[in-house]
PDB file of N, CA and C in Angstrom:
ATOM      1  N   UNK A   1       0.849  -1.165   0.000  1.00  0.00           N
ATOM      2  CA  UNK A   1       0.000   0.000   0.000  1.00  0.00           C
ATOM      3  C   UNK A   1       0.897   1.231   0.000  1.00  0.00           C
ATOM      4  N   UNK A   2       0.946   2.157  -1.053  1.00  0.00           N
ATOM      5  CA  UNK A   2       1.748   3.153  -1.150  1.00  0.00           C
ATOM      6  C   UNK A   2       1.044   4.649  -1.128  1.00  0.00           C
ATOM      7  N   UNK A   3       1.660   5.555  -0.080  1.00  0.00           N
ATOM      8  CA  UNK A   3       0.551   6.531   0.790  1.00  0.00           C
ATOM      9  C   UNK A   3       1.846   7.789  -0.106  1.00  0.00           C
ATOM     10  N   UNK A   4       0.912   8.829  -0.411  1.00  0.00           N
ATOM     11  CA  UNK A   4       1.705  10.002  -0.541  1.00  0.00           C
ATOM     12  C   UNK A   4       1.267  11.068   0.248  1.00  0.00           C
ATOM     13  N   UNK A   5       2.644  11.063   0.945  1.00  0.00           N
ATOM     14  CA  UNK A   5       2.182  11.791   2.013  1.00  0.00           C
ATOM     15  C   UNK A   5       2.669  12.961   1.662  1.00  0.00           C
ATOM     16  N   UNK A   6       2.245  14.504   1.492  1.00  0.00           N
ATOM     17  CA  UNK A   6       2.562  15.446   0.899  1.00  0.00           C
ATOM     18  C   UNK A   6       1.820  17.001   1.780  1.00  0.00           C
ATOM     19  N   UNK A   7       1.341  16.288   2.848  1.00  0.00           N
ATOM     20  CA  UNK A   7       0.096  17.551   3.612  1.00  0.00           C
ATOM     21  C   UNK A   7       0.194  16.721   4.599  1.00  0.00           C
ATOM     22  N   UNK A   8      -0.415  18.223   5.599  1.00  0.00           N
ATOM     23  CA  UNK A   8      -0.508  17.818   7.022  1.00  0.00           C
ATOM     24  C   UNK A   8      -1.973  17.131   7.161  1.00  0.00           C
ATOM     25  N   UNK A   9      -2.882  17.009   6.333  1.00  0.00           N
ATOM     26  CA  UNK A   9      -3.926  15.986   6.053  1.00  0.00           C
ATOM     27  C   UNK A   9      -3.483  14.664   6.029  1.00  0.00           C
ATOM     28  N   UNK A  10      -2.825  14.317   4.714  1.00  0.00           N
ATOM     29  CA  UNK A  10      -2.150  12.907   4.514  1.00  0.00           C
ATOM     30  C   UNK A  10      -2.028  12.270   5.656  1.00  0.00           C
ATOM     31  N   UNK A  11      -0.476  13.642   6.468  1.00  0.00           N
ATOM     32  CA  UNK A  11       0.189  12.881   7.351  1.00  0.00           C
ATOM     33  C   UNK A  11      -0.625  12.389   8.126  1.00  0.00           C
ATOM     34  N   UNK A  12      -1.689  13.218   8.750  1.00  0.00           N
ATOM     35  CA  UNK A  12      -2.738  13.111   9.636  1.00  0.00           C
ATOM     36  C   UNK A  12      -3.470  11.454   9.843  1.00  0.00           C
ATOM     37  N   UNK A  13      -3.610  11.605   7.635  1.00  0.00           N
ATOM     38  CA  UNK A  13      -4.759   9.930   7.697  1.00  0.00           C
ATOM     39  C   UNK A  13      -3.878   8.797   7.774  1.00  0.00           C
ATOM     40  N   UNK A  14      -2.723   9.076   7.584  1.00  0.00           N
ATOM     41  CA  UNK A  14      -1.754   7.953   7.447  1.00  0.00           C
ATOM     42  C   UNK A  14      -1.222   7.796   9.027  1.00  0.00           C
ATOM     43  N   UNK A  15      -0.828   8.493   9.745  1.00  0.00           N
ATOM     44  CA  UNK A  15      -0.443   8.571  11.379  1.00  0.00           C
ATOM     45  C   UNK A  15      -1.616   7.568  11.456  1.00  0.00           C
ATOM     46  N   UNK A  16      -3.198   8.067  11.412  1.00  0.00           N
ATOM     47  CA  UNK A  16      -4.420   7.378  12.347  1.00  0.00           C
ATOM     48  C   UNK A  16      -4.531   5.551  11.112  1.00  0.00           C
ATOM     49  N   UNK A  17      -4.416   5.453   9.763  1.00  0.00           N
ATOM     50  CA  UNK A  17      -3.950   4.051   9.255  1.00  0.00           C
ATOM     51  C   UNK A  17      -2.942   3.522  10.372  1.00  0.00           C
ATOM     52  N   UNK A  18      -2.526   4.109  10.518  1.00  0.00           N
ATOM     53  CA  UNK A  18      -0.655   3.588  11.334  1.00  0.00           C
ATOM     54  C   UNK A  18      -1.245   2.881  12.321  1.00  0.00           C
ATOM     55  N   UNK A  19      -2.172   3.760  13.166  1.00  0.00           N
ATOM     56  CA  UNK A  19      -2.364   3.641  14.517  1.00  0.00           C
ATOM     57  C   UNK A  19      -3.783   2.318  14.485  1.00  0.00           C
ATOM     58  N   UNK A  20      -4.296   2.072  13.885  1.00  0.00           N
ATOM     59  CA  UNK A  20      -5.150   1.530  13.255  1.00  0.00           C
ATOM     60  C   UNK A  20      -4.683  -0.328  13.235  1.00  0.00           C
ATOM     61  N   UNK A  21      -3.592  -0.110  12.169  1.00  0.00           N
ATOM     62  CA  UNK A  21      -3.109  -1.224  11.980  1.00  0.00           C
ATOM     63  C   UNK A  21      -1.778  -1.970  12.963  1.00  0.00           C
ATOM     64  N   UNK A  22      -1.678  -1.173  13.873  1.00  0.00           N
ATOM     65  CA  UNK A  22      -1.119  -1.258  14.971  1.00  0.00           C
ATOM     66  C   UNK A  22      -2.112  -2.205  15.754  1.00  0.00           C
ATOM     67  N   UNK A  23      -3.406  -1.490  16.316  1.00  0.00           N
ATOM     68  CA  UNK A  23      -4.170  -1.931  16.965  1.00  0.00           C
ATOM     69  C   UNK A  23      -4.882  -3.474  16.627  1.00  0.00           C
ATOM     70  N   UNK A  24      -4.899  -3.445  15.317  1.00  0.00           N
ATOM     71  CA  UNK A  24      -5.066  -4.716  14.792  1.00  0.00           C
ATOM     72  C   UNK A  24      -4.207  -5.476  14.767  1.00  0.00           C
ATOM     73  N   UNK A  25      -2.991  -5.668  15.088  1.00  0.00           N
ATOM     74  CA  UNK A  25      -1.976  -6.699  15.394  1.00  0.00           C
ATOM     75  C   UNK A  25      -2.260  -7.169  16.826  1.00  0.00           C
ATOM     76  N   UNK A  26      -2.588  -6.584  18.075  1.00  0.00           N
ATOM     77  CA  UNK A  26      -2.309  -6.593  18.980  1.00  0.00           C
ATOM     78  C   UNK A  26      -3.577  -7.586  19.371  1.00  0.00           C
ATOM     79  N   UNK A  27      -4.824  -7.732  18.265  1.00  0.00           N
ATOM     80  CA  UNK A  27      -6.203  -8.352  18.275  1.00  0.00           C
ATOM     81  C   UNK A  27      -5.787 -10.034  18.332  1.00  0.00           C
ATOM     82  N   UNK A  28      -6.543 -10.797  18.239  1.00  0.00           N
ATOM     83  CA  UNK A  28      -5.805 -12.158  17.804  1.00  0.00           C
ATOM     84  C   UNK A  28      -6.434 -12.391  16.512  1.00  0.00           C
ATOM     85  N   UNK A  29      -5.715 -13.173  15.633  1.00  0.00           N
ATOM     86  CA  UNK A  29      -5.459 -13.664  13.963  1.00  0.00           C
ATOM     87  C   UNK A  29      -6.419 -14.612  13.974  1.00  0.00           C
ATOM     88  N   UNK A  30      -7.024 -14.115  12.598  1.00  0.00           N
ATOM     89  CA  UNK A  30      -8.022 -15.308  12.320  1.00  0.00           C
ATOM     90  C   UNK A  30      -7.611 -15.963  11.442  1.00  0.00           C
ATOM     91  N   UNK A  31      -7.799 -17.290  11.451  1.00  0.00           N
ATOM     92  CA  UNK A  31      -7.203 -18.313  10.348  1.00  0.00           C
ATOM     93  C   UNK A  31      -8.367 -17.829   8.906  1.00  0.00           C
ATOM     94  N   UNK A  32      -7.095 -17.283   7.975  1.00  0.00           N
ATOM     95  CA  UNK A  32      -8.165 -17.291   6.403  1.00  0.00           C
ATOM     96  C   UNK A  32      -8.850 -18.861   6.088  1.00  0.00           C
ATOM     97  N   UNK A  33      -7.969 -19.610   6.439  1.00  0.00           N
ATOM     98  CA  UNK A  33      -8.049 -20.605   5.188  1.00  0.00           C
ATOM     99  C   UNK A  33      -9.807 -21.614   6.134  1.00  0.00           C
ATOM    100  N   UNK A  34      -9.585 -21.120   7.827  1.00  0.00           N
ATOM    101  CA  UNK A  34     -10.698 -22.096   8.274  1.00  0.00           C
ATOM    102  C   UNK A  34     -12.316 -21.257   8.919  1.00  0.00           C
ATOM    103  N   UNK A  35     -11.450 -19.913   8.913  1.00  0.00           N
ATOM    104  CA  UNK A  35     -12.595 -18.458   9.493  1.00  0.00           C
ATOM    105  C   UNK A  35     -12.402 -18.741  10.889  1.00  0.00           C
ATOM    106  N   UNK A  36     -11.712 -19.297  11.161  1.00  0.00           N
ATOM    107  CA  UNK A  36     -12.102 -19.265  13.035  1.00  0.00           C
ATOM    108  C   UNK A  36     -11.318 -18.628  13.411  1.00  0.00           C
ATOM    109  N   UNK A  37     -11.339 -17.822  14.286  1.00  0.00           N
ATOM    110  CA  UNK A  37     -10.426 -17.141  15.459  1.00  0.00           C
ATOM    111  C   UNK A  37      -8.969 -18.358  16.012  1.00  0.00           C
ATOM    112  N   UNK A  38      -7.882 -17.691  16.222  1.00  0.00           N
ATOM    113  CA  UNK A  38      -6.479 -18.417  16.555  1.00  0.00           C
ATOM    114  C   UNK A  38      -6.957 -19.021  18.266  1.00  0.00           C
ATOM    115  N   UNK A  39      -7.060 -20.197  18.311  1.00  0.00           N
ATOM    116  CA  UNK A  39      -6.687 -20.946  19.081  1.00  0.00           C
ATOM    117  C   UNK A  39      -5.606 -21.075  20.632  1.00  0.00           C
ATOM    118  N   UNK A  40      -4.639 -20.941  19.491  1.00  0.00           N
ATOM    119  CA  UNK A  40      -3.243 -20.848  20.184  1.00  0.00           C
ATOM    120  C   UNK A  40      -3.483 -20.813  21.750  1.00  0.00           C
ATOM    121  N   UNK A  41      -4.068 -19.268  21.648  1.00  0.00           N
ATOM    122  CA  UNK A  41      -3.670 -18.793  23.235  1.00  0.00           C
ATOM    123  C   UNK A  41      -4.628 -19.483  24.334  1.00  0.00           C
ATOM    124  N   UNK A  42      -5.525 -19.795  24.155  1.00  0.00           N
ATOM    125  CA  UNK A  42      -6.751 -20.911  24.548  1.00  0.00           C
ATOM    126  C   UNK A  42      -6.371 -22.195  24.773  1.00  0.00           C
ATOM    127  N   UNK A  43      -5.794 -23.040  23.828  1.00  0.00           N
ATOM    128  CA  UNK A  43      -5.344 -23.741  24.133  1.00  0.00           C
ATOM    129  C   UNK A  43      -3.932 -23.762  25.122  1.00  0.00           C
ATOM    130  N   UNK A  44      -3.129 -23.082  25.078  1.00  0.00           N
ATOM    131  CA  UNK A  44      -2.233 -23.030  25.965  1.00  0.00           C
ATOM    132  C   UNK A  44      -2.924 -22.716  27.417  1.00  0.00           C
ATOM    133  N   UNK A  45      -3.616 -22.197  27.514  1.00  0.00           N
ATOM    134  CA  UNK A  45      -4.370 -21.483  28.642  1.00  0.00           C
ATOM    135  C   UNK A  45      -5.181 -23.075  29.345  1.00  0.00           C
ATOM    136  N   UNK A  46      -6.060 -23.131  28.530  1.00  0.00           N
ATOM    137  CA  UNK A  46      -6.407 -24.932  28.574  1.00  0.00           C
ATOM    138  C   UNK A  46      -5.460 -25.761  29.193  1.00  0.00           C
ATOM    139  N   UNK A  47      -4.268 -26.045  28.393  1.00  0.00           N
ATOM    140  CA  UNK A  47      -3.690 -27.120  28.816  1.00  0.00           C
ATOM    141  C   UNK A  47      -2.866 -26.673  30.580  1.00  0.00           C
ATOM    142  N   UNK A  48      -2.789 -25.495  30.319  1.00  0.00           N
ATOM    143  CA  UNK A  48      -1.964 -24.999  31.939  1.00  0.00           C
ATOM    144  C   UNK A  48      -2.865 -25.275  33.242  1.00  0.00           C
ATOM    145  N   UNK A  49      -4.377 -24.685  32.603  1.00  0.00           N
ATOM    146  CA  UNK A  49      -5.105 -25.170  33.393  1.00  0.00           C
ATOM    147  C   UNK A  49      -5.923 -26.967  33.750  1.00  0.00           C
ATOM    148  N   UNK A  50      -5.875 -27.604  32.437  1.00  0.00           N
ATOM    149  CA  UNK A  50      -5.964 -29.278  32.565  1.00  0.00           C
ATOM    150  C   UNK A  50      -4.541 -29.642  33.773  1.00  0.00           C
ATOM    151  N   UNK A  51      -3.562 -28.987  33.801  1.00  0.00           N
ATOM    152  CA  UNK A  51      -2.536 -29.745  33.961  1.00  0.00           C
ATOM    153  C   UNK A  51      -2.555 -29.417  35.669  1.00  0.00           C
ATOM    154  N   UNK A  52      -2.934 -27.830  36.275  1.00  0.00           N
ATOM    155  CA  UNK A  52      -3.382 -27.939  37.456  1.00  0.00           C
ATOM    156  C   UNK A  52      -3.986 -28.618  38.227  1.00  0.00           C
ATOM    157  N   UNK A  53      -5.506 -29.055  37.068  1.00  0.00           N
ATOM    158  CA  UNK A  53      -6.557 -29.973  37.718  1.00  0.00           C
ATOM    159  C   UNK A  53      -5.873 -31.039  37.748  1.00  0.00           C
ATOM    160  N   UNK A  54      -4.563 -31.636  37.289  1.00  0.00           N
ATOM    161  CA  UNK A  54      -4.428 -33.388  36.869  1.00  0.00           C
ATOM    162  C   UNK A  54      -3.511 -32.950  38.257  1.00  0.00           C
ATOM    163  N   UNK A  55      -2.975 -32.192  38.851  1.00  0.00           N
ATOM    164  CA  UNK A  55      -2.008 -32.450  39.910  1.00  0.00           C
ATOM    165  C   UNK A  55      -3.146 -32.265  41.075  1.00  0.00           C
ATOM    166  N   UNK A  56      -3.784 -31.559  41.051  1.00  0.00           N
ATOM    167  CA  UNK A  56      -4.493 -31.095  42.059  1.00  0.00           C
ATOM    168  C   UNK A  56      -5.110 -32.536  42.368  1.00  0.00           C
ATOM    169  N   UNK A  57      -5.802 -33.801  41.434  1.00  0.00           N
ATOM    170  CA  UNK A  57      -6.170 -34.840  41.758  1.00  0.00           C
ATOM    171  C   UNK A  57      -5.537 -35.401  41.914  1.00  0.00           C
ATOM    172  N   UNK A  58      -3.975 -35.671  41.428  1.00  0.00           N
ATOM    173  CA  UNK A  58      -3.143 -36.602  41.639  1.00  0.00           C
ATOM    174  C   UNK A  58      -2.573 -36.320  43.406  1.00  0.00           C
ATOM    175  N   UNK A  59      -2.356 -35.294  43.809  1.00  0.00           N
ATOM    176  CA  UNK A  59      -2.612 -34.702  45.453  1.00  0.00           C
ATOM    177  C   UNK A  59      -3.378 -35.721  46.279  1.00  0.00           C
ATOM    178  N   UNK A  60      -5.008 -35.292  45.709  1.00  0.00           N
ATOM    179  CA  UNK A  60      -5.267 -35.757  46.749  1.00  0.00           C
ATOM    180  C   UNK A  60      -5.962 -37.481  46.807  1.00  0.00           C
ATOM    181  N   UNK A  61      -5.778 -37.822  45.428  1.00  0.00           N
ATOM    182  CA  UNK A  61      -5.525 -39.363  45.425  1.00  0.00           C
ATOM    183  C   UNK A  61      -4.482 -39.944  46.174  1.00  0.00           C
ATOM    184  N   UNK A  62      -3.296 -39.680  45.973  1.00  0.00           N
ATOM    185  CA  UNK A  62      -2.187 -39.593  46.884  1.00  0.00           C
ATOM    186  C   UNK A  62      -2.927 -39.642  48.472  1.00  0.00           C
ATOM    187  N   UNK A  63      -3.447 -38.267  48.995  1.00  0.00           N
ATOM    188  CA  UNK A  63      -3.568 -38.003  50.685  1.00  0.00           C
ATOM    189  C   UNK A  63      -4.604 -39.612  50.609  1.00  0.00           C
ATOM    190  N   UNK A  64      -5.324 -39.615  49.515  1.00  0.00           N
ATOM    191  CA  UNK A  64      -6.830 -40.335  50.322  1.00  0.00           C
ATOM    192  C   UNK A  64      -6.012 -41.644  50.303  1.00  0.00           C
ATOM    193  N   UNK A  65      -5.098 -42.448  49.143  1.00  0.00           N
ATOM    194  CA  UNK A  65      -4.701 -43.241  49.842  1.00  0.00           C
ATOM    195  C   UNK A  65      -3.557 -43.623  50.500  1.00  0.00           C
ATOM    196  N   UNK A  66      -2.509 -42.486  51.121  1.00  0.00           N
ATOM    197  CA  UNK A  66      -1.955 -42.641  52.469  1.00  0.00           C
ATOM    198  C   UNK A  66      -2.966 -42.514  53.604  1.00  0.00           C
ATOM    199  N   UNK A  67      -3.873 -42.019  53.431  1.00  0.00           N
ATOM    200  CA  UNK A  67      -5.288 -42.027  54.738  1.00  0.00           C
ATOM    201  C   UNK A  67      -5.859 -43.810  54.627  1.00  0.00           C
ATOM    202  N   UNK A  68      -5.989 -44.432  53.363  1.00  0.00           N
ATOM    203  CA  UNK A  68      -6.280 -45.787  53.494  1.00  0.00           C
ATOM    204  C   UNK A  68      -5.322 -46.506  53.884  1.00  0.00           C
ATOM    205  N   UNK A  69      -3.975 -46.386  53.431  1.00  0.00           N
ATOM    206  CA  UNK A  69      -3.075 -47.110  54.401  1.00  0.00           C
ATOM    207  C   UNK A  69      -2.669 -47.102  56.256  1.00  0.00           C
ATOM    208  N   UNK A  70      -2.922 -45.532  55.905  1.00  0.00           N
ATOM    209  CA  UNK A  70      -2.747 -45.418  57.648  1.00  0.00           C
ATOM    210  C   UNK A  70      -4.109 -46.298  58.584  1.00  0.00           C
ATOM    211  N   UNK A  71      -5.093 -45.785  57.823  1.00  0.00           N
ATOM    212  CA  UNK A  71      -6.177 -46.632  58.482  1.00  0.00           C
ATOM    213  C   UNK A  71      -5.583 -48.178  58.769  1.00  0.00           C
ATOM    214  N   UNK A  72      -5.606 -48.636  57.712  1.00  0.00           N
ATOM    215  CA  UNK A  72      -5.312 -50.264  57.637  1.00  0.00           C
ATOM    216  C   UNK A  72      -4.581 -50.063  58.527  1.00  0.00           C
ATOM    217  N   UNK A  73      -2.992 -49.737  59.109  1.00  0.00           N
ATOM    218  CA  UNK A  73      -1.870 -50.381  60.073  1.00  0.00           C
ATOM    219  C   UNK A  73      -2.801 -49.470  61.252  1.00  0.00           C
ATOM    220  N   UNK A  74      -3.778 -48.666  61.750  1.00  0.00           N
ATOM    221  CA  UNK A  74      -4.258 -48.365  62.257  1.00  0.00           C
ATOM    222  C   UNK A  74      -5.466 -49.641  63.072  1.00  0.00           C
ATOM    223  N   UNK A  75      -5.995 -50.197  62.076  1.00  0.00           N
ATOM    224  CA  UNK A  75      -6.867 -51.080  61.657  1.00  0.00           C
ATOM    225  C   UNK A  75      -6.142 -52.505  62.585  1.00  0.00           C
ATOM    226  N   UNK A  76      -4.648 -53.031  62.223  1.00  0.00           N
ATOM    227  CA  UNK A  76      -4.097 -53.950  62.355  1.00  0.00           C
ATOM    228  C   UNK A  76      -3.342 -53.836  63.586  1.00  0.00           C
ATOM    229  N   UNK A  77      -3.027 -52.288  64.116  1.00  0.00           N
ATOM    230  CA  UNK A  77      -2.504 -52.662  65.183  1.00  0.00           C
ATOM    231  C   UNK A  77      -3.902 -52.905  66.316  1.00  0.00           C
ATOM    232  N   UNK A  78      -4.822 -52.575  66.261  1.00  0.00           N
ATOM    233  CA  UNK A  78      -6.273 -52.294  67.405  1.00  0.00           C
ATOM    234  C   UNK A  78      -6.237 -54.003  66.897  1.00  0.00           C
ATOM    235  N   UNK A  79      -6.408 -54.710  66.133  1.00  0.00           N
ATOM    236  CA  UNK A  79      -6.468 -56.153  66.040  1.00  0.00           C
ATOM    237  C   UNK A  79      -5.282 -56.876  66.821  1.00  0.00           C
ATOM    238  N   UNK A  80      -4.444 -56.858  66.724  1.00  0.00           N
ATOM    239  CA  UNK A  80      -3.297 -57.150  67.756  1.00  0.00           C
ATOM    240  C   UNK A  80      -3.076 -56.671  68.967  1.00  0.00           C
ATOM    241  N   UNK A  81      -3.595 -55.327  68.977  1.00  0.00           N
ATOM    242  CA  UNK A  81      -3.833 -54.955  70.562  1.00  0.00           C
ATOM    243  C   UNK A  81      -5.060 -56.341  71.667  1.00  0.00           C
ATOM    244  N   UNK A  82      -6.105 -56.116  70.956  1.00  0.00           N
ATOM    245  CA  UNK A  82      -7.286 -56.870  71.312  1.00  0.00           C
ATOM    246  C   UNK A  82      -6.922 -58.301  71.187  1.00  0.00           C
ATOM    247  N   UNK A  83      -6.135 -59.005  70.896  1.00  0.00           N
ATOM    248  CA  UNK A  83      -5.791 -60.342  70.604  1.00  0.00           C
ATOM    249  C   UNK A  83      -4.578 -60.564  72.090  1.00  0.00           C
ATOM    250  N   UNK A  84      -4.066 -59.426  71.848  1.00  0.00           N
ATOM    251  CA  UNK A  84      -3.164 -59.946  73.194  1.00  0.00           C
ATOM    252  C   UNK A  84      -4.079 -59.125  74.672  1.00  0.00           C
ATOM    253  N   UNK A  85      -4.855 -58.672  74.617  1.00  0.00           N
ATOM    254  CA  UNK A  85      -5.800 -58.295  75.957  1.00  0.00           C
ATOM    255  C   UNK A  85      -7.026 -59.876  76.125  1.00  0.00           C
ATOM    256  N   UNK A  86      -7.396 -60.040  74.641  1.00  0.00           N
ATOM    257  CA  UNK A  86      -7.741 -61.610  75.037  1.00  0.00           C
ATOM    258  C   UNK A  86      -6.896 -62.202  75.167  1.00  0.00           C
ATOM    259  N   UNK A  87      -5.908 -62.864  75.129  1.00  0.00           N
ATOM    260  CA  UNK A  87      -4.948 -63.592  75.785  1.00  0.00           C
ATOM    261  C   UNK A  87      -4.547 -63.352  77.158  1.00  0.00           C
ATOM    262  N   UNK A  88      -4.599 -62.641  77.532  1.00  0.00           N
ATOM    263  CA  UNK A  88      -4.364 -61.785  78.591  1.00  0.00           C
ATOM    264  C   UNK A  88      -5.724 -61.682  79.713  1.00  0.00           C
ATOM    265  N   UNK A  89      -6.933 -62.166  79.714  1.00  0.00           N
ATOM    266  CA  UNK A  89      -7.494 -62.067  80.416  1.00  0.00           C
ATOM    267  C   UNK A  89      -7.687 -63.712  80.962  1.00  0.00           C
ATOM    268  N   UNK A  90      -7.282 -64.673  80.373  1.00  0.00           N
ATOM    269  CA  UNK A  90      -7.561 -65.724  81.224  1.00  0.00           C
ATOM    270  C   UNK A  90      -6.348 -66.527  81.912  1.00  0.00           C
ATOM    271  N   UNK A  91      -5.484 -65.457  81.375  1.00  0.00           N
ATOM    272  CA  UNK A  91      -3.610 -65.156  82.548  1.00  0.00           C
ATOM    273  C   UNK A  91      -3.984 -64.865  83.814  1.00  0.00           C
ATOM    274  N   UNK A  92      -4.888 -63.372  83.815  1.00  0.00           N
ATOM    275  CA  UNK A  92      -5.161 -62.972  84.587  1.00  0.00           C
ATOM    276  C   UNK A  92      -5.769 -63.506  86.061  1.00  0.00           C
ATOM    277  N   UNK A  93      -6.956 -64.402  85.461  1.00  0.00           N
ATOM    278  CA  UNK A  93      -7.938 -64.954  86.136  1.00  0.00           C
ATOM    279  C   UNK A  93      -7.348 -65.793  86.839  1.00  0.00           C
ATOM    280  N   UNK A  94      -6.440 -66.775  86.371  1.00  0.00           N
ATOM    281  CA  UNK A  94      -5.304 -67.904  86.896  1.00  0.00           C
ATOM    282  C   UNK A  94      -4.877 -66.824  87.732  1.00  0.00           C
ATOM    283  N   UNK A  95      -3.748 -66.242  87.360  1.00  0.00           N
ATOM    284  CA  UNK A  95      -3.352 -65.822  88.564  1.00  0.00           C
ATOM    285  C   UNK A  95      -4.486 -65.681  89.731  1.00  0.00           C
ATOM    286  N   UNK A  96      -4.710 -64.642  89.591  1.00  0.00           N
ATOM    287  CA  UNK A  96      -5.911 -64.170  90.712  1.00  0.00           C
ATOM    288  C   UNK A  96      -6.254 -65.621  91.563  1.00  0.00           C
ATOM    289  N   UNK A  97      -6.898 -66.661  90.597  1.00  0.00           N
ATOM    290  CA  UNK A  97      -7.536 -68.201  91.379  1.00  0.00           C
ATOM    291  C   UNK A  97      -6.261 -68.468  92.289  1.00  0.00           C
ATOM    292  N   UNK A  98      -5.292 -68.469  91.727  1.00  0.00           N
ATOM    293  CA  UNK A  98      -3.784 -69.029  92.223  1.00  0.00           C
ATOM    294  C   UNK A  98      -3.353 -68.247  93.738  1.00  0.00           C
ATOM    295  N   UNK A  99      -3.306 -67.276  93.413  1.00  0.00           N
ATOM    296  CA  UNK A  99      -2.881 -65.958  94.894  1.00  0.00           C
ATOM    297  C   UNK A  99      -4.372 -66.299  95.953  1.00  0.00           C
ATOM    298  N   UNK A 100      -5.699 -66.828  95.115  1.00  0.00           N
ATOM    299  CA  UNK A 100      -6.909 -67.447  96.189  1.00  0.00           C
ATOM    300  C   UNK A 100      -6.609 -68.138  96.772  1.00  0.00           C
ATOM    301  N   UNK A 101      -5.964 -68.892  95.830  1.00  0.00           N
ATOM    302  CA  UNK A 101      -6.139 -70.529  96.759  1.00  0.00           C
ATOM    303  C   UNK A 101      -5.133 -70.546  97.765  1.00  0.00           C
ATOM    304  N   UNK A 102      -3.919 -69.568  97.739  1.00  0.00           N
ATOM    305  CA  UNK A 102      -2.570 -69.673  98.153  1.00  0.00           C
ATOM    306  C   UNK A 102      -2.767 -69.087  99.770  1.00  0.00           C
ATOM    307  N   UNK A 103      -3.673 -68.168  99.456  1.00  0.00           N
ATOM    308  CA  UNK A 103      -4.202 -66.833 100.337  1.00  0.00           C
ATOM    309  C   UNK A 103      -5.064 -67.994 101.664  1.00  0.00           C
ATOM    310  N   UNK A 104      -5.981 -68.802 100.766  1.00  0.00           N
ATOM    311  CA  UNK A 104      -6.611 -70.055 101.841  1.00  0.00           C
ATOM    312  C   UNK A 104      -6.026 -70.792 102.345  1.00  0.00           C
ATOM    313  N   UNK A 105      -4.995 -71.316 102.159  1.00  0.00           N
ATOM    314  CA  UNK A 105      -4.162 -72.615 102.199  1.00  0.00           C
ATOM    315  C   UNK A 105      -3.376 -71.433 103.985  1.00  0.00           C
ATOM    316  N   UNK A 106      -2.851 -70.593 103.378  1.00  0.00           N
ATOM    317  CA  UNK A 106      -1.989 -69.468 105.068  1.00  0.00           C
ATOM    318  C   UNK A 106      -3.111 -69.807 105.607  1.00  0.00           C
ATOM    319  N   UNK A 107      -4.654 -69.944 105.223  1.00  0.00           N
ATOM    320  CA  UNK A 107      -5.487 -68.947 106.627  1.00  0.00           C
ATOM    321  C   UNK A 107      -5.586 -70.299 107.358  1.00  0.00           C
ATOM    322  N   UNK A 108      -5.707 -71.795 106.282  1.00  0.00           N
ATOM    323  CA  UNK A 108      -5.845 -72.496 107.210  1.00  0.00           C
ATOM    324  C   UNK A 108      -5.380 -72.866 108.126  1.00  0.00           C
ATOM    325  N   UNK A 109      -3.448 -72.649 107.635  1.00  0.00           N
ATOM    326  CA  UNK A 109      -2.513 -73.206 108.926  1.00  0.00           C
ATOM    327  C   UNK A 109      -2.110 -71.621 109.770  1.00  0.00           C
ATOM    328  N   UNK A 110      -2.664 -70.917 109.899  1.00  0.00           N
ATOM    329  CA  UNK A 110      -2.753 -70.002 110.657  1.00  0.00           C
ATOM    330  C   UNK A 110      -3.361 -70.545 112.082  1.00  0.00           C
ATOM    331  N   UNK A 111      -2.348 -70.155 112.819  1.00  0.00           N
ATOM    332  CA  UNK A 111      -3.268 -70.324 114.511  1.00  0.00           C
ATOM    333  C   UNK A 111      -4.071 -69.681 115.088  1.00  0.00           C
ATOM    334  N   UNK A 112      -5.206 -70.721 115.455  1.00  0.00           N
ATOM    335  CA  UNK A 112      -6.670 -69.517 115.285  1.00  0.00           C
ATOM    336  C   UNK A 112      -6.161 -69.029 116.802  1.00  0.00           C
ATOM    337  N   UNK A 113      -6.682 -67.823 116.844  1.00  0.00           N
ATOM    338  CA  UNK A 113      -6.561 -66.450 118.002  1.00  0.00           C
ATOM    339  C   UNK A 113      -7.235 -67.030 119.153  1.00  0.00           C
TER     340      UNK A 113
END
């Protein structure tokens, strides 16, 4: 496009063309060949944001299952706790019968008062 610029008119329409086609660069490009508006920046925008959401789930898949594992050894030690408190209660009882009977056996050879 060839402008003759020769007046402070010209210069005038050609400065505001200038400013014009300036402003239209700065727009985003439409593809001639498909009519759609450029992509590009959308998609980049897209994928930055897909890629947040894929960590943000991969997070807390992660927490939920270190929370299922902790449960489980959580889970397994209260099962082994309770296994040795049943074991443990008919220890108990023996003894106890044992320190009875032991406790009767003094009173009998005790000299009555």
């Amino acid at each position: 496009m060839n402008m003759q610029i020769n007046t402070n008119t010209s210069a005038s329409n050609a400065y505001r063309e200038l400013a014009a086609a300036q402003t239209g660069l700065a727009q985003p490009t439409v593809a001639i060949s498909s009519g759609l508006a450029s992509t590009e920046p959308a998609v980049t925008a897209d994928s930055v944001n897909f890629e947040g959401k894929t960590r943000a789930v991969s997070a807390e898949n992660t927490l939920a299952a270190a929370s299922r594992l902790s449960n489980n050894a959580m889970a397994e030690q209260m099962v082994h706790l309770t296994r040795l408190s049943i074991l443990a209660q008919p220890i108990t009882a023996v003894s106890a019968q044992a320190t009875q009977a032991n406790s009767d056996v003094l009173q009998l050879l005790r000299p009555a008062a």
